[in-house]
N, C-alpha and C. Protein backbone atom coordinates (compact mmCIF):
# COMPACT_ATOMS: atom_id res chain seq x y z
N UNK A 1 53.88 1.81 -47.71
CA UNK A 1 54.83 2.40 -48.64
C UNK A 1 55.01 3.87 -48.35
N UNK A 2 53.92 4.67 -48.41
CA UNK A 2 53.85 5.74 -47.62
C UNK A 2 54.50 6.02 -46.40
N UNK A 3 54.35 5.47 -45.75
CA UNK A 3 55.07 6.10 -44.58
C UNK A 3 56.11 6.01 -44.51
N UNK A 4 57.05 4.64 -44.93
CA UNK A 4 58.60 4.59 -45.18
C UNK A 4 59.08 5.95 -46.11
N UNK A 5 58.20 6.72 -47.21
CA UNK A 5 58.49 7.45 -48.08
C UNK A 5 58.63 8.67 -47.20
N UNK A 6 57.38 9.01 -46.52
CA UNK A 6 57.77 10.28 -45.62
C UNK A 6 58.89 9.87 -44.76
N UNK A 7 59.41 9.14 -44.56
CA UNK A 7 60.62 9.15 -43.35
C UNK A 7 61.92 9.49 -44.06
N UNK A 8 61.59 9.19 -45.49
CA UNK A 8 62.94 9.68 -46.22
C UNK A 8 62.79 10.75 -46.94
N UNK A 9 61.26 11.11 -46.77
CA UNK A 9 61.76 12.84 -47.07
C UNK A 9 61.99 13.44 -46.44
N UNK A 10 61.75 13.14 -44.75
CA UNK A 10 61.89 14.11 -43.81
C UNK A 10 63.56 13.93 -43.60
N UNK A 11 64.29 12.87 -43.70
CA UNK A 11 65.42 12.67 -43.95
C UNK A 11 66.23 12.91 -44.79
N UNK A 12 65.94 13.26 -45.92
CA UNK A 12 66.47 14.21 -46.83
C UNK A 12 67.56 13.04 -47.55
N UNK A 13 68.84 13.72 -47.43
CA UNK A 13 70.17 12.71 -48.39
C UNK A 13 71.22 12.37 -46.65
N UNK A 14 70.52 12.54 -45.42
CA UNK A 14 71.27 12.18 -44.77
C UNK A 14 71.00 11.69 -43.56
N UNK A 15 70.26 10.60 -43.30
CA UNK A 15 69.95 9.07 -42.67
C UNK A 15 70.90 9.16 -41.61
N UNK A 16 72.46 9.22 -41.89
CA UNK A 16 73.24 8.36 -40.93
C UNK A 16 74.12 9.10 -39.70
N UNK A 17 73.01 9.71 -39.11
CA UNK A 17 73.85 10.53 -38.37
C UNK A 17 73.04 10.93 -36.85
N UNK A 18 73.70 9.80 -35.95
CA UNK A 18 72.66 10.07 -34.56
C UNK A 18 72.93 8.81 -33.83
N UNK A 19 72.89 9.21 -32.28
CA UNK A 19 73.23 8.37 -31.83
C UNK A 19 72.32 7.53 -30.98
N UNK A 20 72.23 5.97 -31.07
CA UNK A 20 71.31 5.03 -30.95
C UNK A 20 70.16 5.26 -29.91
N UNK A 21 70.47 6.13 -28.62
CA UNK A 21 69.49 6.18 -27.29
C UNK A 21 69.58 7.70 -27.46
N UNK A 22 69.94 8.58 -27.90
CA UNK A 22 70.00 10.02 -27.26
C UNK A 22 69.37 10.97 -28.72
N UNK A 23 68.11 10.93 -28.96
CA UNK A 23 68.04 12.06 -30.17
C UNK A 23 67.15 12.87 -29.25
N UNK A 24 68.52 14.39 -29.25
CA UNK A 24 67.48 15.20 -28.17
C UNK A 24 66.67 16.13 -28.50
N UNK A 25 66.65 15.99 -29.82
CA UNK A 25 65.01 16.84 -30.25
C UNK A 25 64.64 16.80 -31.78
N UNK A 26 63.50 16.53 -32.17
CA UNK A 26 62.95 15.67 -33.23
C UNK A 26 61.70 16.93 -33.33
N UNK A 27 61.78 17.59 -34.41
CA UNK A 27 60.41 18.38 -34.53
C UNK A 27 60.00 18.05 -36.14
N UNK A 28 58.86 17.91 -36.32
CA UNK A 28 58.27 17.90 -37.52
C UNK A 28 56.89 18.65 -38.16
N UNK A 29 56.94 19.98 -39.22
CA UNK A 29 55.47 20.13 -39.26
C UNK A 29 55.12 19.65 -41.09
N UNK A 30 54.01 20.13 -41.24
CA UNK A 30 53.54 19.85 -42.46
C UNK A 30 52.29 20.99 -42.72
N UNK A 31 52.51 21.84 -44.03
CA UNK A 31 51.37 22.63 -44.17
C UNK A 31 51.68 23.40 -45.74
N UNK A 32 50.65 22.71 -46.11
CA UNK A 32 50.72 23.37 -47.70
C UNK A 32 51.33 22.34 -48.81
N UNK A 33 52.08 20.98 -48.06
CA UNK A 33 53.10 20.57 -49.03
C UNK A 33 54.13 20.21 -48.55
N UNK A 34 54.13 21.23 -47.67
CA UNK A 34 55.50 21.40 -47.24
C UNK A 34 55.94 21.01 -46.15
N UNK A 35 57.12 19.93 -45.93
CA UNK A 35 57.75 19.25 -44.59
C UNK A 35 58.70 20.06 -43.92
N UNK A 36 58.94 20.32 -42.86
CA UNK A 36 60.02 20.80 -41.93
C UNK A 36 60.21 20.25 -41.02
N UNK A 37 61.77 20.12 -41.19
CA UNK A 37 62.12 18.63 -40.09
C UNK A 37 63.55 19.66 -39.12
N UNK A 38 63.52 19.23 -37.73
CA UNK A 38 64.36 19.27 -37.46
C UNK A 38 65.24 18.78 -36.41
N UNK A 39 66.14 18.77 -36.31
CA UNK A 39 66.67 17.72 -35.07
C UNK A 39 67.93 18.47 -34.50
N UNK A 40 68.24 17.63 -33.50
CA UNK A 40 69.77 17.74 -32.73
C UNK A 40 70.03 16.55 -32.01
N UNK A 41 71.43 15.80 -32.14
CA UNK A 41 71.63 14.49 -31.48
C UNK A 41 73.11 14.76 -31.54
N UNK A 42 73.45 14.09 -30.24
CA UNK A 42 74.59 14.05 -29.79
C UNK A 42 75.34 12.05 -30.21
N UNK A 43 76.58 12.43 -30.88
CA UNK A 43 76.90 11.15 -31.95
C UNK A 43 78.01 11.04 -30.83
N UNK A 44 78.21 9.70 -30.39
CA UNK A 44 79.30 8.99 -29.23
C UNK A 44 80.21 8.57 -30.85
N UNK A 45 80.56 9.90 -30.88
CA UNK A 45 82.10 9.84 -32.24
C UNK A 45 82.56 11.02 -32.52
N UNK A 46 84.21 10.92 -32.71
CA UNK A 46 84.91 12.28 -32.69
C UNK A 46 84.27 13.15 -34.09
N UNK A 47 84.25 14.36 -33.73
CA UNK A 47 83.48 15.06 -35.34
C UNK A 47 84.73 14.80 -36.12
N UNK A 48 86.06 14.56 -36.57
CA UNK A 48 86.61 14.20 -37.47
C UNK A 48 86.41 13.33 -38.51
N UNK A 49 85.78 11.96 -37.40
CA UNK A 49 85.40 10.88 -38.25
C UNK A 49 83.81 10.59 -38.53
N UNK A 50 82.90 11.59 -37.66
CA UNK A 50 81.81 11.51 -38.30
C UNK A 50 81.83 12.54 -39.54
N UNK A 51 82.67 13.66 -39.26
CA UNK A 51 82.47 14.58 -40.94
C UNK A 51 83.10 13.50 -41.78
N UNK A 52 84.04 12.64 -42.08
CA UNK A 52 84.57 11.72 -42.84
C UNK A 52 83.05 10.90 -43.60
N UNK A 53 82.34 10.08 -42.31
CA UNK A 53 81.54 9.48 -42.54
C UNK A 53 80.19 10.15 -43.56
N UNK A 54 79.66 11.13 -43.36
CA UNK A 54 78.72 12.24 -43.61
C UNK A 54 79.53 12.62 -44.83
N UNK A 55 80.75 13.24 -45.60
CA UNK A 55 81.11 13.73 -46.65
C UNK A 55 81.46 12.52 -47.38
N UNK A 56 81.09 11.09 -47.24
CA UNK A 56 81.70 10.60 -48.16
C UNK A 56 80.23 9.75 -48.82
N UNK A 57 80.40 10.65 -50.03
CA UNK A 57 78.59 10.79 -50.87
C UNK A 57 78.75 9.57 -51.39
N UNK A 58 79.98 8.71 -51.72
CA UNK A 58 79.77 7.85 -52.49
C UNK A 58 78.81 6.29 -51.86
N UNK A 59 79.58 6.80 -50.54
CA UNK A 59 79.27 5.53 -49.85
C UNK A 59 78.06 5.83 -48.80
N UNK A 60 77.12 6.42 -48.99
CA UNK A 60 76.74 6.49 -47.87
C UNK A 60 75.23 5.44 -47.74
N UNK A 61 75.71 4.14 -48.98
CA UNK A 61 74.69 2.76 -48.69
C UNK A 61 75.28 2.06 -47.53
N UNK A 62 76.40 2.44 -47.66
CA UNK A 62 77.05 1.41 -46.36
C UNK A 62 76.24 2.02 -44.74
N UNK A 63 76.16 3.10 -44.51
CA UNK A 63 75.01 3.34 -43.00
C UNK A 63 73.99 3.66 -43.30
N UNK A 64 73.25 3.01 -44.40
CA UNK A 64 71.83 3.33 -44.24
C UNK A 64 71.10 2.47 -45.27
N UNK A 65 70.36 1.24 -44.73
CA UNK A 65 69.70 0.09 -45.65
C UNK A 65 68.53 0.59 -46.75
N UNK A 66 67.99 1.98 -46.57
CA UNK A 66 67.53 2.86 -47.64
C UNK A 66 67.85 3.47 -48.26
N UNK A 67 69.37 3.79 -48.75
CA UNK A 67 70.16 4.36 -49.42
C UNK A 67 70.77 3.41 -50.31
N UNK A 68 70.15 2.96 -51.60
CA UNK A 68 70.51 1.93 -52.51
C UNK A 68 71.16 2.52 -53.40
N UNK A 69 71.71 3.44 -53.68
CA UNK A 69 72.99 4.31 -54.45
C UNK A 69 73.12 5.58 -54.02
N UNK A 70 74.21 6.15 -54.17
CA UNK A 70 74.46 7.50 -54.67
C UNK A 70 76.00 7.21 -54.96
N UNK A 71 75.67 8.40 -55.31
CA UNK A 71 77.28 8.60 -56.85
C UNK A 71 77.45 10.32 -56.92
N UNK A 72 78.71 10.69 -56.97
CA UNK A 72 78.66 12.11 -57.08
C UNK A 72 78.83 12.41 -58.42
N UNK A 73 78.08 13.41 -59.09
CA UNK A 73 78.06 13.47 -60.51
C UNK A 73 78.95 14.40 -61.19
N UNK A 74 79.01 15.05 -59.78
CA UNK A 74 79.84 16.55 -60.39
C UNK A 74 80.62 17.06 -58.93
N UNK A 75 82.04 17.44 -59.42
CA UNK A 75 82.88 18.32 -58.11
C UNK A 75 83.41 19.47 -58.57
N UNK A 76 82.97 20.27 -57.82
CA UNK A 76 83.79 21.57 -58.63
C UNK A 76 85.16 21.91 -58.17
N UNK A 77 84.91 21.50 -56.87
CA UNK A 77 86.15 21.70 -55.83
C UNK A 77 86.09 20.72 -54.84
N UNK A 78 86.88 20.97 -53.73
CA UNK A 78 86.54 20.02 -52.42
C UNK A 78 85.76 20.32 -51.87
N UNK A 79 84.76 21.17 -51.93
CA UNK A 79 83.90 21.48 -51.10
C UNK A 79 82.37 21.48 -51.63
N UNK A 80 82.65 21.78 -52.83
CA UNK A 80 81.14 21.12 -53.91
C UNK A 80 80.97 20.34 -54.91
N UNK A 81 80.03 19.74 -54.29
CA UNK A 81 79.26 18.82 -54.94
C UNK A 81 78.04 18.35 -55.44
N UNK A 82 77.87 18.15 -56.49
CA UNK A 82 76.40 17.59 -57.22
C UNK A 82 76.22 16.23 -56.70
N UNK A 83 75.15 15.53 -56.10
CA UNK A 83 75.56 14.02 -55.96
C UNK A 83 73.76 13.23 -56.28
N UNK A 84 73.84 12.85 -57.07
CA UNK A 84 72.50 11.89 -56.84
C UNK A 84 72.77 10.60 -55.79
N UNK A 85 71.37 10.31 -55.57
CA UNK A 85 70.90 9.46 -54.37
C UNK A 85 69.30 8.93 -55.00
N UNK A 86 69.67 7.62 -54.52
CA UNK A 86 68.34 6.97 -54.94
C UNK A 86 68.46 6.15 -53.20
N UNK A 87 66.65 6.14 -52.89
CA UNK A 87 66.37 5.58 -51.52
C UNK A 87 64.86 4.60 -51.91
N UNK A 88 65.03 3.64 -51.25
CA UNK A 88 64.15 2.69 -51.56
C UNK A 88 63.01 2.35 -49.95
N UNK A 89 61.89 2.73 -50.16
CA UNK A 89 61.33 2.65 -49.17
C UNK A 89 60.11 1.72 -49.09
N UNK A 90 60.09 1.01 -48.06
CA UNK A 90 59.10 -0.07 -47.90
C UNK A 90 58.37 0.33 -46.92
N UNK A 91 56.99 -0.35 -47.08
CA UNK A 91 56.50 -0.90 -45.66
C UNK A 91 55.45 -1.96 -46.18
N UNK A 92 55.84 -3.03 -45.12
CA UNK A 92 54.93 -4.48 -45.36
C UNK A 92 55.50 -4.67 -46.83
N UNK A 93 54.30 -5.29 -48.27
CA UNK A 93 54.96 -5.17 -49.28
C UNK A 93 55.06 -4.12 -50.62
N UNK A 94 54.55 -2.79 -49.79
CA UNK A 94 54.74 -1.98 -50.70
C UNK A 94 55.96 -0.96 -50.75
N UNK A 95 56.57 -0.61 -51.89
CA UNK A 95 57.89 0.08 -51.67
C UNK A 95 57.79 1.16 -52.83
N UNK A 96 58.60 2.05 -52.65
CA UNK A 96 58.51 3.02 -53.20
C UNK A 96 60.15 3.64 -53.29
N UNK A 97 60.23 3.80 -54.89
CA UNK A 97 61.52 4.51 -55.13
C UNK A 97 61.86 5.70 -54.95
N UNK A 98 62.81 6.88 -54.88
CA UNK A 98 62.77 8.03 -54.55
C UNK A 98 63.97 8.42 -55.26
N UNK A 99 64.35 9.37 -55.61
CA UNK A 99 65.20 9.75 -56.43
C UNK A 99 65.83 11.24 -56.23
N UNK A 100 66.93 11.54 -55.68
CA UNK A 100 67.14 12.98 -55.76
C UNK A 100 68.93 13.46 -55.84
N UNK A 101 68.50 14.67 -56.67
CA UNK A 101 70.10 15.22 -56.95
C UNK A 101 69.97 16.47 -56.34
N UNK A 102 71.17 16.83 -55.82
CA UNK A 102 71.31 17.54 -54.76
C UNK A 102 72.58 18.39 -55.07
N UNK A 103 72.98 19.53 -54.67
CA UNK A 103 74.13 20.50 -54.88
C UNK A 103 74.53 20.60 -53.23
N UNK A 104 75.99 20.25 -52.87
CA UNK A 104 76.22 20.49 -51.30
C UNK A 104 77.74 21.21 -51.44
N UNK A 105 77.47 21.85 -50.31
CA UNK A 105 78.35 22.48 -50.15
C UNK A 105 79.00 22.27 -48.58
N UNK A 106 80.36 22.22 -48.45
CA UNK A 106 80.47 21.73 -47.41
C UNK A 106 81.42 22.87 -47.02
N UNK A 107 81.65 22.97 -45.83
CA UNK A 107 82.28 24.51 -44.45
C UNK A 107 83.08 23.17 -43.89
N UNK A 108 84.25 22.73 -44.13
CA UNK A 108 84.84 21.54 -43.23
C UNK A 108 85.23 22.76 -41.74
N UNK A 109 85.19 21.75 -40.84
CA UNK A 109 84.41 20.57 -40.87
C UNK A 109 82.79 21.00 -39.74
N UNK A 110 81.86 22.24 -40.11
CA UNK A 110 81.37 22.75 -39.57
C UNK A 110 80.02 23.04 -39.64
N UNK A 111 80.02 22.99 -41.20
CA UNK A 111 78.68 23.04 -41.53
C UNK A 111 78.33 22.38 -43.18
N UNK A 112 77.09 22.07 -43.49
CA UNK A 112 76.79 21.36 -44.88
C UNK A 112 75.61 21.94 -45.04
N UNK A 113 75.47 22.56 -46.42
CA UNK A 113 74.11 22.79 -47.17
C UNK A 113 73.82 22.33 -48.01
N UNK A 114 72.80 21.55 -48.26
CA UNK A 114 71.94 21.08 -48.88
C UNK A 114 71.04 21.61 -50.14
N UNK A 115 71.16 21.24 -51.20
CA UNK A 115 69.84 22.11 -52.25
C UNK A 115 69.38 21.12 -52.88
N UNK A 116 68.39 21.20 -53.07
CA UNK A 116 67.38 20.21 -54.32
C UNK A 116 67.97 20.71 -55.86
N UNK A 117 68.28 19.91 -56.74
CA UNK A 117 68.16 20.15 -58.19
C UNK A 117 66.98 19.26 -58.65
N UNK A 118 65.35 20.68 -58.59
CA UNK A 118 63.95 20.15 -58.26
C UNK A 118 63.75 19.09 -60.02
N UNK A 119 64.32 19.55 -60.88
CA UNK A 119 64.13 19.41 -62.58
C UNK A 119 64.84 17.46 -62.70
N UNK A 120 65.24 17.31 -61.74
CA UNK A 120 66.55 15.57 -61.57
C UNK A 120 66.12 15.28 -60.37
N UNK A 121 64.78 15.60 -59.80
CA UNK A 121 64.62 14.72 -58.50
C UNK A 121 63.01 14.86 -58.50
N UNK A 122 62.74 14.32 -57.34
CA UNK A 122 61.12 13.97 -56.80
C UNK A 122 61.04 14.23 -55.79
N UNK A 123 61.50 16.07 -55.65
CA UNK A 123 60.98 16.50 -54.80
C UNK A 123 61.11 18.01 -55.61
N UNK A 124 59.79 18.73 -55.12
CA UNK A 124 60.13 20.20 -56.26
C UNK A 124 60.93 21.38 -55.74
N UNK A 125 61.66 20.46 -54.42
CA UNK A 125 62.46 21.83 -53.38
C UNK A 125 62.65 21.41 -52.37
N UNK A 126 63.88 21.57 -51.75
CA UNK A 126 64.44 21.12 -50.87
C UNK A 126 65.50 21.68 -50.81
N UNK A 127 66.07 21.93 -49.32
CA UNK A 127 67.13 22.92 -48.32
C UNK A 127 67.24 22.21 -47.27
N UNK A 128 68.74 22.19 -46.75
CA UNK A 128 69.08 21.24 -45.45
C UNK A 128 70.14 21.78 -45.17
N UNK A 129 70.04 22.06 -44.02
CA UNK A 129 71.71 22.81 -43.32
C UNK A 129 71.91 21.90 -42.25
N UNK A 130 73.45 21.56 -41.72
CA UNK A 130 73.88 20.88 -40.91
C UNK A 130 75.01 21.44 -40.23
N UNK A 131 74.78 21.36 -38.47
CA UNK A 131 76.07 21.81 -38.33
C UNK A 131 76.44 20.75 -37.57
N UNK A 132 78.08 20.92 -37.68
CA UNK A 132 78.64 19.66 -36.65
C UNK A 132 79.65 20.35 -35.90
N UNK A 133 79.48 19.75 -34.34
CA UNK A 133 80.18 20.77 -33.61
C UNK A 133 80.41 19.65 -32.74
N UNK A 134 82.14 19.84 -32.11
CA UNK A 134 82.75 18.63 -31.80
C UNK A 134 82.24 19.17 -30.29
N UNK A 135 82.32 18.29 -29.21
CA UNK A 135 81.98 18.09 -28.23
C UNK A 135 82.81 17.00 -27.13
N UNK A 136 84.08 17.73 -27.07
CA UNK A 136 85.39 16.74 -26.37
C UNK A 136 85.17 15.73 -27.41
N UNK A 137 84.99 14.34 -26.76
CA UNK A 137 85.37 13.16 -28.13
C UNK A 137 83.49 12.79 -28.65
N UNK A 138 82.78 13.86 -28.71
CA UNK A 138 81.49 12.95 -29.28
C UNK A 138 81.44 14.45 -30.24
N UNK A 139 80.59 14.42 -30.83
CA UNK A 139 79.54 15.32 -32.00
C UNK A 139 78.37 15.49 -31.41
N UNK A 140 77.92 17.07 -31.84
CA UNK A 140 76.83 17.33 -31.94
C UNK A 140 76.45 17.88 -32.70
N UNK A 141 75.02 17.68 -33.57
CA UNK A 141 74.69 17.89 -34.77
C UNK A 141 73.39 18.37 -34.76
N UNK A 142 73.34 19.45 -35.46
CA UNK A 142 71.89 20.55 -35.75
C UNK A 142 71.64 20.59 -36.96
N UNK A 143 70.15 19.86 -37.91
CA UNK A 143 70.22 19.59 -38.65
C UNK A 143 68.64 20.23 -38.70
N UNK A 144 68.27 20.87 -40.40
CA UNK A 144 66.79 21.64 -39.94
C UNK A 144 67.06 21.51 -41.43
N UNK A 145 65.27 21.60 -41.99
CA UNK A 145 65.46 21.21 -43.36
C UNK A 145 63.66 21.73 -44.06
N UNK A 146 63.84 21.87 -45.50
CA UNK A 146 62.55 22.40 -45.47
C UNK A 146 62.52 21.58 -46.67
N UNK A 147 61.60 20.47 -47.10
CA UNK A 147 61.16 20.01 -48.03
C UNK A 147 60.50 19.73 -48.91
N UNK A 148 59.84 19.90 -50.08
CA UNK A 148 58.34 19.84 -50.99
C UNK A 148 58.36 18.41 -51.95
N UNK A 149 57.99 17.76 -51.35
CA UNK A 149 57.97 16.45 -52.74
C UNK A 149 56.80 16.31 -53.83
N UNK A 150 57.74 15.76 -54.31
CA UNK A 150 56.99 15.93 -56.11
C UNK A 150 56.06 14.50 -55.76
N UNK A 151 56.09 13.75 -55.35
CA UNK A 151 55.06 12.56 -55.49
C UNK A 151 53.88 12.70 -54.21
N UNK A 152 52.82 12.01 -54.60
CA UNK A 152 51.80 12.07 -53.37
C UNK A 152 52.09 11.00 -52.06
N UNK A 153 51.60 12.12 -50.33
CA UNK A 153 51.67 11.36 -49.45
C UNK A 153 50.72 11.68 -48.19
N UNK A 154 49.62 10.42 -48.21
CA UNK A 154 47.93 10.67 -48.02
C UNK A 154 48.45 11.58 -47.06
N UNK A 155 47.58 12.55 -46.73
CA UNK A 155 47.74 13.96 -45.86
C UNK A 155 47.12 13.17 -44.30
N UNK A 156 46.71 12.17 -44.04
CA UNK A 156 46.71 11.08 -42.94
C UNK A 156 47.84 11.30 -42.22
N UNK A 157 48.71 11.23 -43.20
CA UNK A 157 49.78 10.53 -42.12
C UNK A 157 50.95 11.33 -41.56
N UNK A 158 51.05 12.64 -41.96
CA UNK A 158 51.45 13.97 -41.31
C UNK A 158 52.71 13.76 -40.65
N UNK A 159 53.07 14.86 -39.64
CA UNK A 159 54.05 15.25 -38.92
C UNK A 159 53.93 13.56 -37.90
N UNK A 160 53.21 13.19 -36.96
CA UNK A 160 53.42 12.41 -35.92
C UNK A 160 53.81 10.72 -36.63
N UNK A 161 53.44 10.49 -37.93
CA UNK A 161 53.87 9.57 -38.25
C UNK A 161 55.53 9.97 -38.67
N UNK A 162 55.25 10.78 -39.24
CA UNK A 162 56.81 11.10 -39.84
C UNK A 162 57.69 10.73 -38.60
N UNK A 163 57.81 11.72 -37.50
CA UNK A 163 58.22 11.95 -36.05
C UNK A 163 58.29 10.52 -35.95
N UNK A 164 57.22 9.57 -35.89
CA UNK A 164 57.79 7.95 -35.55
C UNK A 164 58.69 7.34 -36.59
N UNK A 165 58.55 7.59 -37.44
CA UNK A 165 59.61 6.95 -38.17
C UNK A 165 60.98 7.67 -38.81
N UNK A 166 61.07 8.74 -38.49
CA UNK A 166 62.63 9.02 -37.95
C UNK A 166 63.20 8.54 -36.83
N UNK A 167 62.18 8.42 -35.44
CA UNK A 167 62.92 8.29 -34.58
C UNK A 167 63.65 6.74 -35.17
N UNK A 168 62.52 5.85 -35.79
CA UNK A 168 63.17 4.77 -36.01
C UNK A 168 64.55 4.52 -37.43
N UNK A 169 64.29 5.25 -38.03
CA UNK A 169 65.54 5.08 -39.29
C UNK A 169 67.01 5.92 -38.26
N UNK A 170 66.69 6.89 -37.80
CA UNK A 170 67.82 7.55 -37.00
C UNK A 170 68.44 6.31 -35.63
N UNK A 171 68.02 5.50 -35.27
CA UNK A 171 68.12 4.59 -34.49
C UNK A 171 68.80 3.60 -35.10
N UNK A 172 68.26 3.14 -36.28
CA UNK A 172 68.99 1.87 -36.90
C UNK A 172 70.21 2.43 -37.44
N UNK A 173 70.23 3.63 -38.15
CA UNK A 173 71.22 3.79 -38.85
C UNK A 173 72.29 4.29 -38.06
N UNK A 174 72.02 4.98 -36.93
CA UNK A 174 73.25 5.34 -35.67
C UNK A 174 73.92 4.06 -35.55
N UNK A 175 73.57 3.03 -35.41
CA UNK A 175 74.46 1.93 -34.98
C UNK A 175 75.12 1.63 -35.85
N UNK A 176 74.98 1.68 -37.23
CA UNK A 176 76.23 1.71 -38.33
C UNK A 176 77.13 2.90 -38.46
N UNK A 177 76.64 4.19 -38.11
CA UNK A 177 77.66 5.38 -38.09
C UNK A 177 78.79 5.28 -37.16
N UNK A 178 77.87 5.09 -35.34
CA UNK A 178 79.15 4.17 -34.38
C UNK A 178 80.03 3.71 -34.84
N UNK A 179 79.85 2.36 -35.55
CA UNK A 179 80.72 1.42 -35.83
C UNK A 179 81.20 1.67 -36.97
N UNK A 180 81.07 2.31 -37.63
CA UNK A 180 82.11 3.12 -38.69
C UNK A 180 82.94 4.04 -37.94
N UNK A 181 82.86 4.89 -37.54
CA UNK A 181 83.57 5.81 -36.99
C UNK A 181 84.40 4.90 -35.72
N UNK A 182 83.95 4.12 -35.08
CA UNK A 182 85.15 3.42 -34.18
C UNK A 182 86.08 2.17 -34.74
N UNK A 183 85.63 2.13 -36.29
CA UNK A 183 86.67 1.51 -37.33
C UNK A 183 87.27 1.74 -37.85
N UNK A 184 87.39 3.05 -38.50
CA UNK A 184 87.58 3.91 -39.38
C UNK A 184 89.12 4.75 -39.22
């Protein structure tokens, strides 16, 4: 249960973005509490339709089988948003719910920040910046994030487990972003 849980904190509110063979850098530490994740992967999809895919909070159960809702609660404009997200994490038969509301702000089509609203979620802080930068017809995406969760996760299982199981949720869920974006 644990370890599916760290893969979605190190993942934050955004799972679906990476492409199936190429994540070219995956760093993870842990100290005090505190997770820092960061990555860069090159997405075989035009950044038009992956920012499409990535800004649309409502749906984003459809690329990612741990993302069992979100709903945007609040818009102030087109560019911000309040959105809760609930993620359901297993391993073997233990699972674990997760819950978080988030304030984003979006730079179309260039960059996204991320904030924890710590008082409506289960995590006591959290920050995520994203940039997306087109690359002829693919994306590339720089994504770095600093996280504190409110629930316990045995101090065992650290950065190198985390690191394995992003590589694996970023893997499954690339193959639904693909095929959204070459449907879309």
């Amino acid at each position: 249960m644990w370890l599916r849980a760290t893969a979605i904190l190190a993942l934050g509110l955004w799972v679906p973005v990476a492409m199936a063979g190429a994540i070219e850098r995956l760093e993870t530490t842990h100290a005090n509490g505190r997770y820092t994740v960061s990555f860069e992967v090159l997405l075989d999809a035009p950044r038009d339709k992956v920012w499409q895919i990535m800004t649309d909070y409502e749906r984003l159960p459809r690329v990612s089988k741990i993302i069992t809702e979100s709903r945007i609660l609040k818009q102030t404009d087109a560019n911000h948003h309040r959105v809760g997200v609930t993620l359901e994490a297993c391993v073997l038969i233990f699972c674990k719910t997760v819950k978080r509301m988030v304030d984003i702000e979006a730079r179309p089509q260039t960059e996204i920040s991320v904030s924890e609203v710590p008082e409506q979620s289960d995590f006591r802080e959290g920050n995520e910046h994203w940039q997306v930068v087109a690359e002829g017809a693919k994306t590339r995406l720089h994504y770095t994030a600093e996280l504190v969760p409110d629930f316990f996760i045995p101090p065992l299982i650290g950065p190198p487990v985390v690191k394995y199981f992003l590589r694996r949720e970023i893997r499954l869920t690339a193959l639904e972003v693909e095929a959204l974006a070459k449907h879309e």
